[in-house]
Protein backbone atom coordinates (compact mmCIF):
# COMPACT_ATOMS: atom_id res chain seq x y z
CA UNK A 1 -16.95 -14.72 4.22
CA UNK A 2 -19.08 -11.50 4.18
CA UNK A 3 -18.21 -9.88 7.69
CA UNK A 4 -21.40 -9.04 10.11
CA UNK A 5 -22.54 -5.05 10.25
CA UNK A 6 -20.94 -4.33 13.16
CA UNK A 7 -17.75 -6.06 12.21
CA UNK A 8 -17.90 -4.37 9.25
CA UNK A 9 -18.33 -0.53 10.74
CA UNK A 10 -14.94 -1.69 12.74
CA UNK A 11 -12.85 -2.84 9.31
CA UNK A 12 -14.05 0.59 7.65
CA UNK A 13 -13.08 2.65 10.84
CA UNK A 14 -9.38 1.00 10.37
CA UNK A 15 -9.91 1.60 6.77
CA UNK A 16 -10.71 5.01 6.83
CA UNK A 17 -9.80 6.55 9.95
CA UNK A 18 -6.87 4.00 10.93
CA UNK A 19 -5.08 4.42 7.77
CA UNK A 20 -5.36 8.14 7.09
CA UNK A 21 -3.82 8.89 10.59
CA UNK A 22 -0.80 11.30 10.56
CA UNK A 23 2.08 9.90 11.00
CA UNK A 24 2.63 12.21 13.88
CA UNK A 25 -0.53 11.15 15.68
CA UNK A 26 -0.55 8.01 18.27
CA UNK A 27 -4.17 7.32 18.51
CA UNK A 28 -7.04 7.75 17.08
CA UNK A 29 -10.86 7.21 19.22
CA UNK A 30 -14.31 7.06 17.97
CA UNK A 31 -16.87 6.99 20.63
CA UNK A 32 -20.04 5.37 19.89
CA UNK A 33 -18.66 3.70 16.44
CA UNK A 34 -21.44 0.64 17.09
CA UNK A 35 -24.79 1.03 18.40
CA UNK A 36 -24.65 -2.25 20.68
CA UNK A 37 -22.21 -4.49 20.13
CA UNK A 38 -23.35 -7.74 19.94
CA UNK A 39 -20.70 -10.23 18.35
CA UNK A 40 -18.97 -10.93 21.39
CA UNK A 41 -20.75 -10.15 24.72
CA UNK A 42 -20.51 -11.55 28.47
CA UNK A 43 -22.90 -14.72 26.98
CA UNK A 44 -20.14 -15.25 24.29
CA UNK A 45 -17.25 -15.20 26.94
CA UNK A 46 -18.84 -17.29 29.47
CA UNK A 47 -19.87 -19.80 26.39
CA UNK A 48 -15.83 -19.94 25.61
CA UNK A 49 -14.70 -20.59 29.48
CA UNK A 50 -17.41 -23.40 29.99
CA UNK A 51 -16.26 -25.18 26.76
CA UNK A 52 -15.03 -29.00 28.10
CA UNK A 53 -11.91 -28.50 25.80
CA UNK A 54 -10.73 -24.87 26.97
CA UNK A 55 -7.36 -25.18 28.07
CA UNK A 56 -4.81 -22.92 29.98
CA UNK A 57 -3.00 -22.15 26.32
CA UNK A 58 -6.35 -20.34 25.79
CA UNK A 59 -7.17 -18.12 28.84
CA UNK A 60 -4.80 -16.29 31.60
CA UNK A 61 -6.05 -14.98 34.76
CA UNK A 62 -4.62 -11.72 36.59
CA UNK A 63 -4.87 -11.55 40.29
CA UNK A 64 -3.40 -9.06 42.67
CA UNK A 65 -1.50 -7.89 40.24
CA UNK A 66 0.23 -11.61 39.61
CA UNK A 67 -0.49 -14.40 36.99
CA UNK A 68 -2.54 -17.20 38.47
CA UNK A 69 -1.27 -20.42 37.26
CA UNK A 70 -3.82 -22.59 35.68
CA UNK A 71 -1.28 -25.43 34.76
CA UNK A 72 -2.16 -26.40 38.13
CA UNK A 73 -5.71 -27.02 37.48
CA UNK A 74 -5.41 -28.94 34.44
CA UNK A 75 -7.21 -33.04 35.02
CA UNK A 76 -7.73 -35.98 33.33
CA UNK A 77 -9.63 -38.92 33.01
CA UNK A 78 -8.88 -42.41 32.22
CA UNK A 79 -11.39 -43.47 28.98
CA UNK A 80 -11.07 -46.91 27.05
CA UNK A 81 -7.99 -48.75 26.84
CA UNK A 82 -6.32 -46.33 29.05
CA UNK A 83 -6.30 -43.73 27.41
CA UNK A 84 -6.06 -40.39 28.71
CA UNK A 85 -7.69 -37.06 28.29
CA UNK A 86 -7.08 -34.04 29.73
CA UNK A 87 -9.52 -31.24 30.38
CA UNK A 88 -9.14 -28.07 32.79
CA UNK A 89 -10.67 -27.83 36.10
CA UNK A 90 -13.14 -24.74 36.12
CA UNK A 91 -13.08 -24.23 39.03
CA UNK A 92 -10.18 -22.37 39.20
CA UNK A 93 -11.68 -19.61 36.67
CA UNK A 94 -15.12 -19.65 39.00
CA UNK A 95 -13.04 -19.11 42.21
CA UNK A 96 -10.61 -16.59 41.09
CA UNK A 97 -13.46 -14.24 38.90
CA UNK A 98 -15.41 -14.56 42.23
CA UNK A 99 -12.77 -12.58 43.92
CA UNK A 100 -12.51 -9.75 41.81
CA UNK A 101 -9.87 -11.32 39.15
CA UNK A 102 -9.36 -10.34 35.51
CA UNK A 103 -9.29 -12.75 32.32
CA UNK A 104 -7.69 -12.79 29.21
CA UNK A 105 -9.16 -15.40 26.43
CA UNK A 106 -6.69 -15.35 23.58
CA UNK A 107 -7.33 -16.66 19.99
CA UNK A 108 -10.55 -15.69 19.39
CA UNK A 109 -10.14 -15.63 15.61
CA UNK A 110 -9.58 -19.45 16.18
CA UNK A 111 -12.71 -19.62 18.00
CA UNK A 112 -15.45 -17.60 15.81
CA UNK A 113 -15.19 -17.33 11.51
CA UNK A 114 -16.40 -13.69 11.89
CA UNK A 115 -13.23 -12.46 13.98
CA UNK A 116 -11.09 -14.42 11.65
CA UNK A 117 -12.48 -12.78 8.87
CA UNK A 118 -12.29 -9.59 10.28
CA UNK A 119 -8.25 -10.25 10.88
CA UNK A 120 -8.00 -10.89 7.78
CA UNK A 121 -9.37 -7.77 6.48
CA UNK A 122 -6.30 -6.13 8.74
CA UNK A 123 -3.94 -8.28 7.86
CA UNK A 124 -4.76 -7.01 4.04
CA UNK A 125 -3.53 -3.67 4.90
CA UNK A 126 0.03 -4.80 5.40
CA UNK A 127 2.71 -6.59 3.17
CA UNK A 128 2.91 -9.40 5.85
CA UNK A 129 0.83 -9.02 8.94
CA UNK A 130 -1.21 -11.81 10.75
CA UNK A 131 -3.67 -10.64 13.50
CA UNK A 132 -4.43 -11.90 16.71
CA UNK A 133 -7.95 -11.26 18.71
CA UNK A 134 -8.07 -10.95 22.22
CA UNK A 135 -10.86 -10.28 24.83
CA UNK A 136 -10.25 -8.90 28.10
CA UNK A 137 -12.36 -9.32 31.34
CA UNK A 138 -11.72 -6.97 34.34
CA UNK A 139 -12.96 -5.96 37.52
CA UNK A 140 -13.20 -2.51 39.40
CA UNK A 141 -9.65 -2.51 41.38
CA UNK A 142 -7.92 -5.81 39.33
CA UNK A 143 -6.27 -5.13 35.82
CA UNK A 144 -4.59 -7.63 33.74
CA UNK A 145 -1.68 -5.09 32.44
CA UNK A 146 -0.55 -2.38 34.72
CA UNK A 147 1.19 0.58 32.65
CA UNK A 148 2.87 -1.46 29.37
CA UNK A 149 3.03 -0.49 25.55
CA UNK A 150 3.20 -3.13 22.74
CA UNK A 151 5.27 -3.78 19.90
CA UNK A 152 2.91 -3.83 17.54
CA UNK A 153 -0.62 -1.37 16.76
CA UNK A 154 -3.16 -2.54 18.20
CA UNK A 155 -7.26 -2.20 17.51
CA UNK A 156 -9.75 -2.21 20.44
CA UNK A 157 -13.15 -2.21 20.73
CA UNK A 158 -15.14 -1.82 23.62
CA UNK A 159 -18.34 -4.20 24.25
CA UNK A 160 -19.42 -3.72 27.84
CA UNK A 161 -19.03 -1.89 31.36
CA UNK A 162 -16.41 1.04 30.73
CA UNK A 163 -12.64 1.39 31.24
CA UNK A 164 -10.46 4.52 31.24
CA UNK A 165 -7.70 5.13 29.36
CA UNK A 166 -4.26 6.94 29.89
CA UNK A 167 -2.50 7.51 26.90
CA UNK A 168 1.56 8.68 26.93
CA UNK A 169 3.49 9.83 24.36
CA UNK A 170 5.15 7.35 21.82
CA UNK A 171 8.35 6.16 22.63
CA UNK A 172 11.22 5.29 20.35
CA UNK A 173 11.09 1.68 18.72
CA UNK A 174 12.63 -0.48 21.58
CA UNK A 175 12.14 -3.92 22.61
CA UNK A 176 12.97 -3.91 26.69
CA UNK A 177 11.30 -2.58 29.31
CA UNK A 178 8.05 -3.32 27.72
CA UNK A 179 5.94 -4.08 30.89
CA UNK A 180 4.83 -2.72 34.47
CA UNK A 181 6.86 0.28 33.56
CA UNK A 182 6.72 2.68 36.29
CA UNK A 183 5.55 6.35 36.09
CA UNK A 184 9.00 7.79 35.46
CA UNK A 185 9.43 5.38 32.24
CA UNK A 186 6.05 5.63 31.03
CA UNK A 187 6.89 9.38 29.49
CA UNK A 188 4.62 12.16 29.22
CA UNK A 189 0.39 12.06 29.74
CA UNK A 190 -1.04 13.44 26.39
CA UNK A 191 -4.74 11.92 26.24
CA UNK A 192 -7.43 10.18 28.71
CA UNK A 193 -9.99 8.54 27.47
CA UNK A 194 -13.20 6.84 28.86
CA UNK A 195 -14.66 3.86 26.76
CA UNK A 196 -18.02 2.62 26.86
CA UNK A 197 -19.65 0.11 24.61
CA UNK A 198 -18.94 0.86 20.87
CA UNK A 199 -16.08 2.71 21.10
CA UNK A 200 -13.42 1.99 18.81
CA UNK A 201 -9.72 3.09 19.46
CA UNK A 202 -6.55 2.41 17.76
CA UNK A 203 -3.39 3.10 19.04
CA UNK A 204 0.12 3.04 16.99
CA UNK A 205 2.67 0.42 18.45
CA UNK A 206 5.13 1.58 21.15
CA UNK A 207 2.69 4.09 22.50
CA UNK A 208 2.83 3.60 26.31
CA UNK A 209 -0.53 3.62 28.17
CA UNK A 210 -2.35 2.36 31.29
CA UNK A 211 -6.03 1.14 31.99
CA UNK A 212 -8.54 1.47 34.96
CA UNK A 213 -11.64 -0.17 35.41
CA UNK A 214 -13.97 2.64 36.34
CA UNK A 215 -17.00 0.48 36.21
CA UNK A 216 -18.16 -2.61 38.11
CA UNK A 217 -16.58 -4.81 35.45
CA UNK A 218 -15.41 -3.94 31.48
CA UNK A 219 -14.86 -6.04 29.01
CA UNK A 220 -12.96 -5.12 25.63
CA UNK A 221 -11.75 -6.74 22.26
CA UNK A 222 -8.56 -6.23 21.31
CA UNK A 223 -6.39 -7.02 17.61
CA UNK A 224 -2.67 -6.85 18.07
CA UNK A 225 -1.92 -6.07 14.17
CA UNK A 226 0.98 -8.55 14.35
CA UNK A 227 4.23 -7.69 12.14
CA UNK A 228 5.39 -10.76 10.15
CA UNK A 229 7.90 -9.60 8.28
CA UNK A 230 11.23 -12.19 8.16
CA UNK A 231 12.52 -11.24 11.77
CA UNK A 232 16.07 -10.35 12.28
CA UNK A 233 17.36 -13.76 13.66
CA UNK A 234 15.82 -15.41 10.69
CA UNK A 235 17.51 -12.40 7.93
CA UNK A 236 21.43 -12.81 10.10
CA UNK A 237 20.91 -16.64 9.68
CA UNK A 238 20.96 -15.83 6.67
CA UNK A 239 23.87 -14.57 6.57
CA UNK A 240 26.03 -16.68 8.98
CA UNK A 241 24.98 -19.55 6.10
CA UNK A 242 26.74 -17.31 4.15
CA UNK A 243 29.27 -16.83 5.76
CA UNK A 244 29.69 -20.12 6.67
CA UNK A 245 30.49 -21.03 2.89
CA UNK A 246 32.58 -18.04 2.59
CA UNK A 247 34.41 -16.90 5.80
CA UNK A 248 37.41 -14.57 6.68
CA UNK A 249 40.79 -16.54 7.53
CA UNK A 250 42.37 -17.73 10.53
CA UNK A 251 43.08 -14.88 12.72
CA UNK A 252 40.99 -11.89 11.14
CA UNK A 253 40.57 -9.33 13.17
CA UNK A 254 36.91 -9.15 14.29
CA UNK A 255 36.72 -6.07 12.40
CA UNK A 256 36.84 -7.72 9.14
CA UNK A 257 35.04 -10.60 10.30
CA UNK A 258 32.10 -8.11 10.37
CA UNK A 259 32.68 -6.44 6.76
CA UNK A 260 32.85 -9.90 5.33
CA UNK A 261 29.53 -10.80 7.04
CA UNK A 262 27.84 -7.70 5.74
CA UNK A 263 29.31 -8.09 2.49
CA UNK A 264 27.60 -11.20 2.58
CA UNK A 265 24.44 -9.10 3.58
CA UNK A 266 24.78 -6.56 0.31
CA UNK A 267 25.09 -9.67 -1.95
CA UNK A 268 22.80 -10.35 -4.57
CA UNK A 269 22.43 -14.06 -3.53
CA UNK A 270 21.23 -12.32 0.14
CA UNK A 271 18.31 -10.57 -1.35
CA UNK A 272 17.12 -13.48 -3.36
CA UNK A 273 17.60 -15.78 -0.48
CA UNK A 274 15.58 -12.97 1.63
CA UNK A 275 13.27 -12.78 -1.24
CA UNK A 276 12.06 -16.40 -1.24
CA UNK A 277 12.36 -16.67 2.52
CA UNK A 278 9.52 -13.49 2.77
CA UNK A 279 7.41 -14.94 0.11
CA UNK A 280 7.40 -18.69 2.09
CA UNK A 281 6.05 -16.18 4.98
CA UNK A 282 3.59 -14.72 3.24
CA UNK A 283 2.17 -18.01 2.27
CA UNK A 284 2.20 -19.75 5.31
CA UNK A 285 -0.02 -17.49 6.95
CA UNK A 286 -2.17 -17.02 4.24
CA UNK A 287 -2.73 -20.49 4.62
CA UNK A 288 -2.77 -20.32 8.49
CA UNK A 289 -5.73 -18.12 8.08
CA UNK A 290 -7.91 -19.55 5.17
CA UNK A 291 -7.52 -22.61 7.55
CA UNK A 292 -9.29 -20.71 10.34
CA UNK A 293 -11.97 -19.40 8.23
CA UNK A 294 -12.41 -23.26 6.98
CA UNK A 295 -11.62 -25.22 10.00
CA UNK A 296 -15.28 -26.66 10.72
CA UNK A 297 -16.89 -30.00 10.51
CA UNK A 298 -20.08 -29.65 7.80
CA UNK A 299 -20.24 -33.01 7.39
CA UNK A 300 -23.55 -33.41 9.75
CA UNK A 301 -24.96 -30.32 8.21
CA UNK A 302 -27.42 -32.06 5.89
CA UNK A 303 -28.57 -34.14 8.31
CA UNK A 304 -29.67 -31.58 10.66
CA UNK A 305 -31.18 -29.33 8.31
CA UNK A 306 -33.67 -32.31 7.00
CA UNK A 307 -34.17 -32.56 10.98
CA UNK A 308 -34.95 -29.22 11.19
CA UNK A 309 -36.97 -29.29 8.13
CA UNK A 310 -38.65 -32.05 9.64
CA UNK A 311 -39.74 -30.33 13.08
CA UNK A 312 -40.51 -27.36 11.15
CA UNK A 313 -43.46 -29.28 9.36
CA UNK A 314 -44.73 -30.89 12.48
């Protein structure tokens, strides 16, 4: 699908700005990128929460620092021949955002064709990526994240109220110690930045950083540019099938054991195997996300445009 303006001023600011980045450079901010961002407001987000099937899988909420547990609020009801459907009390969203809590409502290329086609657009810059849309809800004093950095780069747009930003200094790739890092692990300050509504900034992955809500309430979009390459479990077993067909003898010491495996991991047969295994990958979520931008029921769609056809002529 065609994308909307403003989702369209974002794609060209990854486009242009994103992808022409130094390598050296962590970030890159453009302050008033869209004049009034409408395609997801507070109308939007409170349109999501009060949706009958919005489930905890969908939505976490931060409080004092601590993840509220909405399992707890999950119900049912008993419909015709017993069976059962679940649905999530809201009251536990209306009682925590009254005190001051922040929300995070995940999938939100699942939820609206536009987003998905906008991750889309990302993933397309990548051999094998597959985005993910987030918005974020906070509060003066309440923040989801404390100081964290993520393994992947990550696109955010700002639609409303206005957040400060504290941007450190990239850190080498590393997987632990990825969140509530205190100051000493957070590495040096080199950038603060205030966003307001339609502000863009994009920030490279493993680049450490902290938020404050300096405003009665801010609410941001975020795209985690997800890396889907074939993961390293998935590569080494692999190679343990390998191996498996072709092992080192009875009492080898571990040394060998370890050149045989990555003999195994040189082989021709390897990269073929990897080859077909990256290339299943690649399809899958190319299908995963043409099934987002089709997953809607048209079928009534005739029917109310001759109603609306109809009211239109009386």
């Amino acid at each position: 699908m065609d994308l909307p303006p403003q989702l369209r001023q974002l794609r060209d600011f990854y486009f242009q700005a994103v992808r022409s980045l130094p390598p050296e450079r962590d970030f890159v901010h453009a302050a008033s990128l869209i004049e009034r961002p409408a395609f997801f407001t507070l109308e939007h987000l409170r349109t999501s929460l009060n949706s009958p099937l919005l489930m905890p899988g969908y939505i976490a909420l931060y409080w004092q620092g601590k993840e509220v547990d909405c399992s707890k609020a999950v119900a049912s009801k008993f419909i015709k021949q017993g069976t059962e459907i679940a649905f999530l009390n809201k009251g536990i969203i209306e009682e925590y955002l009254a005190r001051g809590a922040s929300l995070v409502l995940e999938g939100l290329d699942i939820l609206d064709p536009s987003i998905n086609a906008l991750c889309a657009a990302l993933d397309s810059a990548h051999d094998c990526a597959f985005s993910n849309s987030v918005a974020f809800f906070s509060q003066r004093g309440n923040e989801a994240y404390r100081g964290h950095f993520d393994t992947q780069d990550v696109l955010a747009v700002h639609l409303a109220g206005e957040k400060r930003w504290v941007i450190h200094e990239r850190q080498a790739p590393h997987l632990d110690d990825q969140n509530d890092l205190p100051p000493e692990k957070m590495g040096r300050a080199q950038a603060e930045i205030v966003m307001r509504p339609g502000d863009a900034l994009f920030m490279r992955a493993f680049v450490p950083h902290q938020v404050q809500t300096t405003a009665e309430y801010s609410l941001h979009m975020s795209f985690d540019v997800c890396d889907r390459q074939v993961p390293l479990q998935a590569a080494l077993g692999l190679v343990m099938e390998q191996y498996g067909r072709d092992a080192t003898a009875c009492y080898a010491p571990t040394a060998d054991v370890m050149q045989k495996a990555m003999a195994h991991a040189s082989s021709e047969a390897f990269t073929r195997r990897l080859a077909q295994l990256q290339s299943d990958h690649k399809r899958s979520y190319q299908y995963a996300r043409q099934l987002l931008a089709s997953n809607r029921v048209k079928a009534l769609d005739r029917w109310i445009a001759a109603e609306q056809a109809q009211r239109s002529t009386t």
